[in-house]
C-alpha atoms as a PDB file:
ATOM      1  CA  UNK A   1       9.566  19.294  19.052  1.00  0.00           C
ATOM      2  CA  UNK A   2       6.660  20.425  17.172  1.00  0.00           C
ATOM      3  CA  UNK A   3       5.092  18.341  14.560  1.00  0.00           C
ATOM      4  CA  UNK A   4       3.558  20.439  11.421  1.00  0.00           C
ATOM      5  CA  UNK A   5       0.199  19.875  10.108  1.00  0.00           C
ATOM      6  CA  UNK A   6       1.904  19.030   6.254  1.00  0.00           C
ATOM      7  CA  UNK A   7       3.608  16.417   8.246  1.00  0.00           C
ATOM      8  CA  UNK A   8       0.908  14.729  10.018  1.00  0.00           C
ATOM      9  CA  UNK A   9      -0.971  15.247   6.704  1.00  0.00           C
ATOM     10  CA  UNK A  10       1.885  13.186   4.809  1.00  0.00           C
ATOM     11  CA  UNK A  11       1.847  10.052   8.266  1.00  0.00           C
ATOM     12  CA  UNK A  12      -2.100   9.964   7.268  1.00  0.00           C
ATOM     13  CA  UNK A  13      -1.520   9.879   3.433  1.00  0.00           C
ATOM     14  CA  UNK A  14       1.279   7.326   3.487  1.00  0.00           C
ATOM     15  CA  UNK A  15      -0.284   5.416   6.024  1.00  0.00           C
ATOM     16  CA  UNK A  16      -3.675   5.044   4.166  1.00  0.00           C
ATOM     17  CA  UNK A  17      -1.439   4.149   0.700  1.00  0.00           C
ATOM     18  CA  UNK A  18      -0.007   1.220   2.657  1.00  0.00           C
ATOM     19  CA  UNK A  19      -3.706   0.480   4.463  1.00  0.00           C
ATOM     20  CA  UNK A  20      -2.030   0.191   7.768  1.00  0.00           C
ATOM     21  CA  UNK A  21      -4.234   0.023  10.924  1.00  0.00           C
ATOM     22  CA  UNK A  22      -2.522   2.090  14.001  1.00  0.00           C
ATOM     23  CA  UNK A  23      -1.063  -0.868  15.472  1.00  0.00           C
ATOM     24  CA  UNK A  24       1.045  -1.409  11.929  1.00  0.00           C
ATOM     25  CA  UNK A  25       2.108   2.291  12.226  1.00  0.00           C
ATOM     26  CA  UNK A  26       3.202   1.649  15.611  1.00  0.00           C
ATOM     27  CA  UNK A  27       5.209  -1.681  14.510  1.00  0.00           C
ATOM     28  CA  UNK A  28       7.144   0.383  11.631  1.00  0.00           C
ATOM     29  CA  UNK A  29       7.782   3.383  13.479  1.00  0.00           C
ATOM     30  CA  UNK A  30       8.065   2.632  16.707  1.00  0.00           C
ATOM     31  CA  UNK A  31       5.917   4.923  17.975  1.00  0.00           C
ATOM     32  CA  UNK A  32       3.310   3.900  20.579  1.00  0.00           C
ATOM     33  CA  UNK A  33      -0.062   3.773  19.489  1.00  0.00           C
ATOM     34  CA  UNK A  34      -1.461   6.003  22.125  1.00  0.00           C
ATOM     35  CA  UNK A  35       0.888   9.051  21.109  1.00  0.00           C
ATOM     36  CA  UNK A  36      -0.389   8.033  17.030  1.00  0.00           C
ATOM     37  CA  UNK A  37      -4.051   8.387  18.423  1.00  0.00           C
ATOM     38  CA  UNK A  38      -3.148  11.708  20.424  1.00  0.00           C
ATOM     39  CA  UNK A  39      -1.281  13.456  17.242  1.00  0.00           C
ATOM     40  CA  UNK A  40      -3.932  12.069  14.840  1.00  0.00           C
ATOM     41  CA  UNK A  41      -7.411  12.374  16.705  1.00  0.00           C
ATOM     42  CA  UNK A  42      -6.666  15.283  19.363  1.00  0.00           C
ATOM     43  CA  UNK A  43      -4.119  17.529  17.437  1.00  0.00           C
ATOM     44  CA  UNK A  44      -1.432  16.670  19.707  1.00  0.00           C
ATOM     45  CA  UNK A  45       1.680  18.278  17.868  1.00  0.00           C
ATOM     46  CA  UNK A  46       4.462  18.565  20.626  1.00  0.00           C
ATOM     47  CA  UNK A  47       6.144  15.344  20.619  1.00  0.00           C
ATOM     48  CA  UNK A  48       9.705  14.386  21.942  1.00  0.00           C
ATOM     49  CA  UNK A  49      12.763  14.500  19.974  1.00  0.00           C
ATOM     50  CA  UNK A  50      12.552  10.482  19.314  1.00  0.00           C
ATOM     51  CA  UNK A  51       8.912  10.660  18.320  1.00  0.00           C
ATOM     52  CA  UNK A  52      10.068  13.329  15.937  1.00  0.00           C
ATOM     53  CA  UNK A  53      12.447  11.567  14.460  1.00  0.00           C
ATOM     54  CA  UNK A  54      10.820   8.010  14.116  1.00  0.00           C
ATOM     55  CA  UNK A  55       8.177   9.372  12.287  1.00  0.00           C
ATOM     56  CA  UNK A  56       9.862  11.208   9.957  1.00  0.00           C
ATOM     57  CA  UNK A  57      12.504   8.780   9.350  1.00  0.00           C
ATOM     58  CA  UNK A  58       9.587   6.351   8.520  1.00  0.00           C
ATOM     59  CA  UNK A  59       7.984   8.651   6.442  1.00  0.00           C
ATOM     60  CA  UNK A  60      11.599   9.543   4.109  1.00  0.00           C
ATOM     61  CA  UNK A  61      12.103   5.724   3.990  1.00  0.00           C
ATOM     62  CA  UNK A  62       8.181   5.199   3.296  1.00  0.00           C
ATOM     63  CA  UNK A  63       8.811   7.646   0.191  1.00  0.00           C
ATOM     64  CA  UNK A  64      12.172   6.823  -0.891  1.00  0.00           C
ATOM     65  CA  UNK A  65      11.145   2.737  -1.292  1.00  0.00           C
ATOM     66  CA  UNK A  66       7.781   4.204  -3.317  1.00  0.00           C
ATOM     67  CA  UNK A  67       9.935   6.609  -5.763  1.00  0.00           C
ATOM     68  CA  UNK A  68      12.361   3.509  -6.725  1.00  0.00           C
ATOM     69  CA  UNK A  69      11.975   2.191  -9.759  1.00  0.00           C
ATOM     70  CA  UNK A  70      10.797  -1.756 -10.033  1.00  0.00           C
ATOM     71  CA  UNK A  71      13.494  -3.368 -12.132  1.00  0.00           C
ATOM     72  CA  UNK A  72      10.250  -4.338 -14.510  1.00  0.00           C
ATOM     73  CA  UNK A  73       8.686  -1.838 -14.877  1.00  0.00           C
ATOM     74  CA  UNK A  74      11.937   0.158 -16.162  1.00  0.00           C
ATOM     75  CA  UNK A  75      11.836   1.959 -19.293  1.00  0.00           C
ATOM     76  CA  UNK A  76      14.598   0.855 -22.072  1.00  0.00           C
ATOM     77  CA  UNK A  77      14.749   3.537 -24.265  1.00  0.00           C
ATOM     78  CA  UNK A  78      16.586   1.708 -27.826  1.00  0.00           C
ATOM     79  CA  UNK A  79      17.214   4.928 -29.752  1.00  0.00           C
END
């Protein structure tokens, strides 16, 4: 499967919001670090179905957990 540049752009992002090294990428996705160096430092984009899908199933969960609402930072609206 063929990773897209807006996705590899969104890994980096995310990944430098959390400040994880490439060995904590590899621990939360699953991904070996030497395919993480290949798609990030020599534009390797044609990964295997798994790859595929651990990194964008870390990157969904990675965005969903950031989008959720702290229960104190919630707005009460009293009107």
């Amino acid at each position: 499967m063929q990773l897209t540049e807006n996705q590899v752009i969104a890994i980096k992002r995310k990944r430098g919001e959390l400040n994880m090294s490439i060995r904590g990428l590899e621990r939360a996705t699953g991904v070996s670090r030497w395919t993480l160096i290949d798609i990030f430092k020599h534009d390797h984009r044609n990964v295997n179905s798994k790859t595929f899908k651990k990194l964008n199933d870390w990157l969904i969960n990675e965005y969903e957990l950031s989008t959720r609402v702290h229960p104190t930072k919630a707005v009460v609206n009293n009107d």
